[in-house]
PDB file of N, CA and C in Angstrom:
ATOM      1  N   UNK A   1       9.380  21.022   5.541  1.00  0.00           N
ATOM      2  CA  UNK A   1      10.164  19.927   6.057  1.00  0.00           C
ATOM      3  C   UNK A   1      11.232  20.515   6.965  1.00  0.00           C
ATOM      4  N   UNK A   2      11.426  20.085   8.089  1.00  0.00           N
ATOM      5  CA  UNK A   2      12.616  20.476   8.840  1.00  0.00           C
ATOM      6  C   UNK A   2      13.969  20.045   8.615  1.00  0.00           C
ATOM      7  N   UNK A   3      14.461  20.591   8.861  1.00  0.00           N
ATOM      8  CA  UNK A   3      16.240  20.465   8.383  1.00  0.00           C
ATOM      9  C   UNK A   3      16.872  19.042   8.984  1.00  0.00           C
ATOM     10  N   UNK A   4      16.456  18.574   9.877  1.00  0.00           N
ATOM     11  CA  UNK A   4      16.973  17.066  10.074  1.00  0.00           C
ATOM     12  C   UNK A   4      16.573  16.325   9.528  1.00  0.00           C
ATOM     13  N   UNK A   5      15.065  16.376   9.284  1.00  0.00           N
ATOM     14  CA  UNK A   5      14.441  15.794   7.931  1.00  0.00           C
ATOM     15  C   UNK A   5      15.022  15.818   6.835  1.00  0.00           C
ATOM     16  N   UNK A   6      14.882  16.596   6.001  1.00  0.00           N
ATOM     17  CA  UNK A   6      15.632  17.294   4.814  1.00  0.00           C
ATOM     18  C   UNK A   6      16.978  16.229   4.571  1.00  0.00           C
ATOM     19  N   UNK A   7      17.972  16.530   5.928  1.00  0.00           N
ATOM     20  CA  UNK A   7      18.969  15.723   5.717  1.00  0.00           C
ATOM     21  C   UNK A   7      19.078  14.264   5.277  1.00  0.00           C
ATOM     22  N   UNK A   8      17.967  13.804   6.301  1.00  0.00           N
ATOM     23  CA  UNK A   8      18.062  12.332   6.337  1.00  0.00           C
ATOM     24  C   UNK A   8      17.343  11.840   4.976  1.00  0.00           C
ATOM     25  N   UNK A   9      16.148  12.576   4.089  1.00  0.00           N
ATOM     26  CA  UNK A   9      15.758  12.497   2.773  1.00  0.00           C
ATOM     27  C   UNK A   9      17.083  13.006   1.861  1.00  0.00           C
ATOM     28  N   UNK A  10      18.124  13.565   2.030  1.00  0.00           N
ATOM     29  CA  UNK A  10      19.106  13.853   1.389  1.00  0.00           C
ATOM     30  C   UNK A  10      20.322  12.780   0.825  1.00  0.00           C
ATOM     31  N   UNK A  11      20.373  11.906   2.449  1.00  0.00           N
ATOM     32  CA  UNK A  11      21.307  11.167   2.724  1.00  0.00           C
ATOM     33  C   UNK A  11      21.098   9.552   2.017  1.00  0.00           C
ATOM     34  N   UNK A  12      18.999   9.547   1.799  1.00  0.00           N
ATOM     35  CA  UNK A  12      19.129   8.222   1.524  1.00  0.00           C
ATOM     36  C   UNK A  12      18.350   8.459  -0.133  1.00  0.00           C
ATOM     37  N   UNK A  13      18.403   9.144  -0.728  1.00  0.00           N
ATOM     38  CA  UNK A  13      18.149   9.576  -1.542  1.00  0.00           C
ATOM     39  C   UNK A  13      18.117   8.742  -2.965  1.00  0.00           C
ATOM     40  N   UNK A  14      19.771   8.190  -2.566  1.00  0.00           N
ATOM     41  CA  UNK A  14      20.291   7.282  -4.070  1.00  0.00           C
ATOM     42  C   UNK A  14      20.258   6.272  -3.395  1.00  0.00           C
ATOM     43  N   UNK A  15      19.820   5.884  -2.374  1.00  0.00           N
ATOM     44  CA  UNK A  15      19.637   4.603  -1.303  1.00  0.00           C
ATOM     45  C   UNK A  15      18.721   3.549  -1.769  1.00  0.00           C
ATOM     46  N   UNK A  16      18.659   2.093  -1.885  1.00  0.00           N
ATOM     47  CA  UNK A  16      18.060   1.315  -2.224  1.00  0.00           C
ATOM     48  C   UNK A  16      17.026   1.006  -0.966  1.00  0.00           C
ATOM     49  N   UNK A  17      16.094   0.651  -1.460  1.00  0.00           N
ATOM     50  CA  UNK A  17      15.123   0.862  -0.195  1.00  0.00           C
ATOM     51  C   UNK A  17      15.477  -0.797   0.952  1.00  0.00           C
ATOM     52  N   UNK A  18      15.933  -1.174   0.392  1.00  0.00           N
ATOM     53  CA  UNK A  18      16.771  -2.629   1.152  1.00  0.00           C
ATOM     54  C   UNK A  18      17.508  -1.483   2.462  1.00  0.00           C
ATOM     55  N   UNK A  19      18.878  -0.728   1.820  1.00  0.00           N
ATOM     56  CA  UNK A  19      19.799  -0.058   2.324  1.00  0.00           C
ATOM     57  C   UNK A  19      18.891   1.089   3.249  1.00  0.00           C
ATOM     58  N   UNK A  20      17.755   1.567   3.262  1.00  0.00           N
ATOM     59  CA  UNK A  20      16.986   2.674   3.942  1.00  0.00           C
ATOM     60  C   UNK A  20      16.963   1.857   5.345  1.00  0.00           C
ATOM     61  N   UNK A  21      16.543   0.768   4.513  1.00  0.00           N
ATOM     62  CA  UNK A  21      15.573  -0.027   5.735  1.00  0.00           C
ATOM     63  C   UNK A  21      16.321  -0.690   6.796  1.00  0.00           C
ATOM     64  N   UNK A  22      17.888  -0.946   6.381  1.00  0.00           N
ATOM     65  CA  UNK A  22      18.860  -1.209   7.309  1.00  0.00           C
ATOM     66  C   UNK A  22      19.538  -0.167   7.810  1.00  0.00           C
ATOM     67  N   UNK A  23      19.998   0.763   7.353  1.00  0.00           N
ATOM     68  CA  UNK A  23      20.008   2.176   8.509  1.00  0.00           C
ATOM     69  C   UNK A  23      18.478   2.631   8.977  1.00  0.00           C
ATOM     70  N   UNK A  24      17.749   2.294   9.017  1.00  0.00           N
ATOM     71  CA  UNK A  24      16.401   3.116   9.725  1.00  0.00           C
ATOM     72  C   UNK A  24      16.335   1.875  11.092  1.00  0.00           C
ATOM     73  N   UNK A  25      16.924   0.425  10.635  1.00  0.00           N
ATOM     74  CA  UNK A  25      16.822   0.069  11.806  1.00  0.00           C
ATOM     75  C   UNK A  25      17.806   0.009  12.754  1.00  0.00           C
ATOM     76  N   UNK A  26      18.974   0.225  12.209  1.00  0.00           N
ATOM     77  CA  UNK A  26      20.199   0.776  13.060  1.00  0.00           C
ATOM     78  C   UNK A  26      19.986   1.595  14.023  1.00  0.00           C
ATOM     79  N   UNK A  27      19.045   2.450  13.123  1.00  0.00           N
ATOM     80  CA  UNK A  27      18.891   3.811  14.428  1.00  0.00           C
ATOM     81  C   UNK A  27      17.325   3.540  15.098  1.00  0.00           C
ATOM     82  N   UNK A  28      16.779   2.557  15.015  1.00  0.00           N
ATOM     83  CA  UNK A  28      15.918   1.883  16.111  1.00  0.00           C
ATOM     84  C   UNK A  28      14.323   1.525  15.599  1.00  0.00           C
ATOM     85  N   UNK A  29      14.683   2.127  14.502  1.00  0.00           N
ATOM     86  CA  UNK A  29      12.595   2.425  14.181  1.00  0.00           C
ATOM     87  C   UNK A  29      12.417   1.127  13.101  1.00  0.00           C
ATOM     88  N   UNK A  30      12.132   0.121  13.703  1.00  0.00           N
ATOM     89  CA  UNK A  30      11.418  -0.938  13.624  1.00  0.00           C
ATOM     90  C   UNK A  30      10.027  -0.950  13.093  1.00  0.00           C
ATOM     91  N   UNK A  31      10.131  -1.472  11.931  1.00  0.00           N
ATOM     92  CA  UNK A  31       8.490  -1.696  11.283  1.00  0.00           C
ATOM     93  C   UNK A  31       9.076  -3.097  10.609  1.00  0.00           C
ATOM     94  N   UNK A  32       7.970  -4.030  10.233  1.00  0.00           N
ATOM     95  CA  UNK A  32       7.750  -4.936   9.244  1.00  0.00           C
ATOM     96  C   UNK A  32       6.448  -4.393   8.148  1.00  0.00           C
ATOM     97  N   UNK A  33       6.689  -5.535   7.147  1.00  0.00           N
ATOM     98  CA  UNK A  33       6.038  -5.007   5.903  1.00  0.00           C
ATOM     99  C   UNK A  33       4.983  -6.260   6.107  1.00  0.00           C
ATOM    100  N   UNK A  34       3.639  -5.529   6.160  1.00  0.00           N
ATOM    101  CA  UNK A  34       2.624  -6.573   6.586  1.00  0.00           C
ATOM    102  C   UNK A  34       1.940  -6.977   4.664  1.00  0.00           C
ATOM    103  N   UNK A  35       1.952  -8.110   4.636  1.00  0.00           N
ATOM    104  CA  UNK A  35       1.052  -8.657   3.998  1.00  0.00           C
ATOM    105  C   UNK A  35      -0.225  -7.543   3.327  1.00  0.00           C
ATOM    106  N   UNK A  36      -0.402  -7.955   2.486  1.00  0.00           N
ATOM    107  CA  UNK A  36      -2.138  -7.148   1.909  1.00  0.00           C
ATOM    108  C   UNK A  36      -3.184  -8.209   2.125  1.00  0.00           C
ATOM    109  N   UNK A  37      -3.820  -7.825   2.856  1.00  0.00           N
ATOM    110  CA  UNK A  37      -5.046  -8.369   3.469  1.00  0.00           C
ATOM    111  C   UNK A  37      -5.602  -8.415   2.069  1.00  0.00           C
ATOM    112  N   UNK A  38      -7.031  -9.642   2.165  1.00  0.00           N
ATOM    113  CA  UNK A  38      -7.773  -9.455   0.776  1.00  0.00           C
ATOM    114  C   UNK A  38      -8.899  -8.964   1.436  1.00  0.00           C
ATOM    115  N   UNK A  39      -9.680  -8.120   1.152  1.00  0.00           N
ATOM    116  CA  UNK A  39     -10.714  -7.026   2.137  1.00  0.00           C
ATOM    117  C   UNK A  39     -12.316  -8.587   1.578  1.00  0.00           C
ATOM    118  N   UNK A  40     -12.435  -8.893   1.934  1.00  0.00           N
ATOM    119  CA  UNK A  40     -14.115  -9.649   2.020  1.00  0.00           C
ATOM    120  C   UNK A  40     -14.714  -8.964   0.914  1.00  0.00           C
ATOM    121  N   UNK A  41     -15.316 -10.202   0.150  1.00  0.00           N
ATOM    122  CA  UNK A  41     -16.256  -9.476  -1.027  1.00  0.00           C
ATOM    123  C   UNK A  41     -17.617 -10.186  -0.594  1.00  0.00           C
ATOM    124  N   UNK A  42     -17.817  -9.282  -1.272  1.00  0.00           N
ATOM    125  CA  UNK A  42     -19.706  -9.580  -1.498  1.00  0.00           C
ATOM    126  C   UNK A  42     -20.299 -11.023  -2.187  1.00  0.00           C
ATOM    127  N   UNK A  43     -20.903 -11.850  -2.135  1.00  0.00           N
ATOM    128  CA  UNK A  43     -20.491 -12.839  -3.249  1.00  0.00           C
ATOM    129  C   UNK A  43     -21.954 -12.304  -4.635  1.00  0.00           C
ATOM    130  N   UNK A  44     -21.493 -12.285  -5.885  1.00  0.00           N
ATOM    131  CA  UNK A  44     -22.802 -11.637  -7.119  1.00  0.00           C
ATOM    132  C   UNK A  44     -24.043 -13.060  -7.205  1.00  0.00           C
ATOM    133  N   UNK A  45     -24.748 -12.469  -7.479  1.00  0.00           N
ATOM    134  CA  UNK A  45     -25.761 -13.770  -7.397  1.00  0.00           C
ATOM    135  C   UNK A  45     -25.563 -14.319  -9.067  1.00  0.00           C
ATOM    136  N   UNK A  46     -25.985 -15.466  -8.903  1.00  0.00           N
ATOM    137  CA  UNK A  46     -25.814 -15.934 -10.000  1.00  0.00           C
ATOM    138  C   UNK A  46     -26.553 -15.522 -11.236  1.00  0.00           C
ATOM    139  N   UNK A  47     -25.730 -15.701 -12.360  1.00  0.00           N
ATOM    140  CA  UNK A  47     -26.472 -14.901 -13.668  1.00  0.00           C
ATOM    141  C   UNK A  47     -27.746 -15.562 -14.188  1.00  0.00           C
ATOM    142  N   UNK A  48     -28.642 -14.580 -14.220  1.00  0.00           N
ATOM    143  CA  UNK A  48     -29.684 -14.929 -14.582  1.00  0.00           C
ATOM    144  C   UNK A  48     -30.948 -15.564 -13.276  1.00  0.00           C
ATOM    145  N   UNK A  49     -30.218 -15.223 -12.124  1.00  0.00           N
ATOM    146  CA  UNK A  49     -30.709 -15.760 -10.976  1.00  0.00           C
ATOM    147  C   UNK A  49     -32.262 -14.601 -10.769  1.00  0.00           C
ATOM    148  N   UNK A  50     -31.653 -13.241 -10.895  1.00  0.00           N
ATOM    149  CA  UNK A  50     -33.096 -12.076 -10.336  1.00  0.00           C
ATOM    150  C   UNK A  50     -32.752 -11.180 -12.133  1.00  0.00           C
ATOM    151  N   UNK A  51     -34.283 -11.657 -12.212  1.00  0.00           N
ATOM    152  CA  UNK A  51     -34.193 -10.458 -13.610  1.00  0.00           C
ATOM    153  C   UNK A  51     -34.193  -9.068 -13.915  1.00  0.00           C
ATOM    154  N   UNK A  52     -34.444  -8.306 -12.253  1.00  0.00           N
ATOM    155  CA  UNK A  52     -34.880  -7.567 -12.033  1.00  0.00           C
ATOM    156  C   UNK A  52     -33.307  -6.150 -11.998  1.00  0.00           C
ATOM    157  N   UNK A  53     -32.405  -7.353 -12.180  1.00  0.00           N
ATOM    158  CA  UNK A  53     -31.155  -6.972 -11.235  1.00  0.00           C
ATOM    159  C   UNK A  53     -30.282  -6.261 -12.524  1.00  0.00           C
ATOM    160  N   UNK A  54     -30.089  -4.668 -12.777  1.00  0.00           N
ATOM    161  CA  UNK A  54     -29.215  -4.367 -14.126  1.00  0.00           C
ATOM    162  C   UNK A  54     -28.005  -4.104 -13.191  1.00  0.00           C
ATOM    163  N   UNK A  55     -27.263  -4.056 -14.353  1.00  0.00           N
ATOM    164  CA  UNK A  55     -25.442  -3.917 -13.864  1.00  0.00           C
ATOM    165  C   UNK A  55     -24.686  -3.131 -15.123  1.00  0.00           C
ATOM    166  N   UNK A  56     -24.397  -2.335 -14.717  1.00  0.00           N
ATOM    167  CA  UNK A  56     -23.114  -0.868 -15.522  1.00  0.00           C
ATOM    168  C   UNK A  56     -21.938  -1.169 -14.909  1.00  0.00           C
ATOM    169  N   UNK A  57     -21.308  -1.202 -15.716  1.00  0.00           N
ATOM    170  CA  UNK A  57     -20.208  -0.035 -15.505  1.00  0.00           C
ATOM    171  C   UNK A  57     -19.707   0.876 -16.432  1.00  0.00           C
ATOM    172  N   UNK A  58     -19.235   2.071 -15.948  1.00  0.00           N
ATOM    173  CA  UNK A  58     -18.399   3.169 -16.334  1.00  0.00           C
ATOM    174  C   UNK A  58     -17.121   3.256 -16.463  1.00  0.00           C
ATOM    175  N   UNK A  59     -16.494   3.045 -17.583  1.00  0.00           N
ATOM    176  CA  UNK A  59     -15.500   3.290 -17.695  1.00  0.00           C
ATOM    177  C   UNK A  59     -14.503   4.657 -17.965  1.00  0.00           C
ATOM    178  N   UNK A  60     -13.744   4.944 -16.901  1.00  0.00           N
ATOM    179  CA  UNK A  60     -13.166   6.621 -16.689  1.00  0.00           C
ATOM    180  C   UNK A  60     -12.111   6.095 -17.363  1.00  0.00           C
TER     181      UNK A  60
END
């Protein structure tokens, strides 16, 4: 990490991420917090629809 880095992880450290986010835009760097997309599912066929069809899962 470089030392201006370093600092500025130093400085906001005990910083509430509210308080980050209003000095980060003070000093210009503009982002918004986008939404979570819901990614498209597959739709399962209905039970008992193909007999042919087994289903696992693994639990880690």
């Amino acid at each position: 990490m470089t030392e201006p880095l370093r600092r500025i992880a130093e400085a906001v450290a005990d910083a509430t991420e509210d308080e980050v986010a209003a000095v980060l835009g003070s000093l210009g760097s503009v982002q918004t917090r986008q939404a979570a997309r819901e990614a498209p599912r597959t739709p399962l066929p209905a039970a008992g629809a193909h007999a042919g069809i087994q289903s696992e899962v693994d639990w880690v």
